[in-house]
Protein backbone atom coordinates (compact mmCIF):
# COMPACT_ATOMS: atom_id res chain seq x y z
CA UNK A 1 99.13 118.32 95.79
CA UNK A 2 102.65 116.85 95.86
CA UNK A 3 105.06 116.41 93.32
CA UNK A 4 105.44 112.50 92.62
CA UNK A 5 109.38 112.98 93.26
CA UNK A 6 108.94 114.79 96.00
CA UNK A 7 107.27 111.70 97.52
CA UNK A 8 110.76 110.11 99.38
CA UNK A 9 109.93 108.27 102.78
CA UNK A 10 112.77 108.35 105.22
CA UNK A 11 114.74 104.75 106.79
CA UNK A 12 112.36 103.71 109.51
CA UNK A 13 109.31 105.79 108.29
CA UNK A 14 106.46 104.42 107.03
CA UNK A 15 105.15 105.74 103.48
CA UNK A 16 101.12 104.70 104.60
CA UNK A 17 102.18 106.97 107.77
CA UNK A 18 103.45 109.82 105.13
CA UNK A 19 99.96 109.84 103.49
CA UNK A 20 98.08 109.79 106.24
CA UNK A 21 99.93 112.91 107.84
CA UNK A 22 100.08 114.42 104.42
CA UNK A 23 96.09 114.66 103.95
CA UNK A 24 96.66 115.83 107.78
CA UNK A 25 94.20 112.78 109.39
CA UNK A 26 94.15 110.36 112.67
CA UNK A 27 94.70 107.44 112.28
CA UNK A 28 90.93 106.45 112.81
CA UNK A 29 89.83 108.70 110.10
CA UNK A 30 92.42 107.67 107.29
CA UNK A 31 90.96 104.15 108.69
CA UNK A 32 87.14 105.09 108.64
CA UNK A 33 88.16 106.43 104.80
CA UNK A 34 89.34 103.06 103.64
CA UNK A 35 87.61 100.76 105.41
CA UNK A 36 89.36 99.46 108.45
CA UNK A 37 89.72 100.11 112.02
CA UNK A 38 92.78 103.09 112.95
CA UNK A 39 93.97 100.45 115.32
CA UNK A 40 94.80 98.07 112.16
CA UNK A 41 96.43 101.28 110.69
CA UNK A 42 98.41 101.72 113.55
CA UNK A 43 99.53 98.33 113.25
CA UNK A 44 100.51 98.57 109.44
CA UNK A 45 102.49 101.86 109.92
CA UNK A 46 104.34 100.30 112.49
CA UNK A 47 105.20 97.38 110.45
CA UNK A 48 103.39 94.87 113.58
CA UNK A 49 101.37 93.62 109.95
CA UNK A 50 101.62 93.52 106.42
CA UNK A 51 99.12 95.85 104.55
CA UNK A 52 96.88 93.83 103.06
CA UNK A 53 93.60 95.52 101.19
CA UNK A 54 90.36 94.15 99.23
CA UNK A 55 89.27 95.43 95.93
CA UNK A 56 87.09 98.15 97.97
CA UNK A 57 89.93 99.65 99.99
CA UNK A 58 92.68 99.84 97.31
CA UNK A 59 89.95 101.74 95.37
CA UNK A 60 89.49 104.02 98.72
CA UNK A 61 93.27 104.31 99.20
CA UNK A 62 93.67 105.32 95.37
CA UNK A 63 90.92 108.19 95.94
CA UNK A 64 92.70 109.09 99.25
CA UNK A 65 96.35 109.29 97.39
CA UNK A 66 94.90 110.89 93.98
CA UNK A 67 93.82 113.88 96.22
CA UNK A 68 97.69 114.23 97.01
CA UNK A 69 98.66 114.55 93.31
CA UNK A 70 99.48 111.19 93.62
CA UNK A 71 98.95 107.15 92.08
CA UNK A 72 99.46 104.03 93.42
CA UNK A 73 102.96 103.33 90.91
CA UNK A 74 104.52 106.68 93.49
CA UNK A 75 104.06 104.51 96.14
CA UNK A 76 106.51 101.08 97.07
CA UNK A 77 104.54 97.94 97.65
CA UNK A 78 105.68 97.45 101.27
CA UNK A 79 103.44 100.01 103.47
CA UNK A 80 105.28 99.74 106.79
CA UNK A 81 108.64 101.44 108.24
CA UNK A 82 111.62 101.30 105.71
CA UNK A 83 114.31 99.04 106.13
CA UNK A 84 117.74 100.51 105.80
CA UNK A 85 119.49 99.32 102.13
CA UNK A 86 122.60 97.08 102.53
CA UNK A 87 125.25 97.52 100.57
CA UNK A 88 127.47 95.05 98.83
């Protein structure tokens, strides 16, 4: 388990990419656990498409970040790499 604060994803990485690595799976297996293929994974961590999820797979994505220490409010809403913040 991780502490919820602990849980800061880097410019340019991808926080689905952080849980996957974190629970220490491929991306076909985080993708057979949640109900897609690891090539649409691949896609999402690389930001090529938005994460989008039915009913079934956020409930499969909650079970997969719960057994982190983890809920879905740690995590930001955009899956993909992160952007760099501007400042004004």
């Amino acid at each position: 388990m991780i502490d919820p604060i602990d849980f800061n994803v880097e410019e340019g990485e991808s926080p689905l990419k952080k849980i996957r690595e974190l629970l220490g799976v491929s991306q076909e297996e985080f993708g057979r656990r949640i109900g897609v293929s690891g090539q649409t994974v691949s896609r999402w961590e690389r930001g090529i498409w938005p994460a989008t999820f039915t009913l079934a797979q956020i409930r499969a994505l909650r079970r997969e970040i719960k057994a982190l220490g983890l809920d879905l409010d740690d995590i930001p809403d955009d899956l993909g790499p992160r952007k760099a913040q501007t400042q004004n």
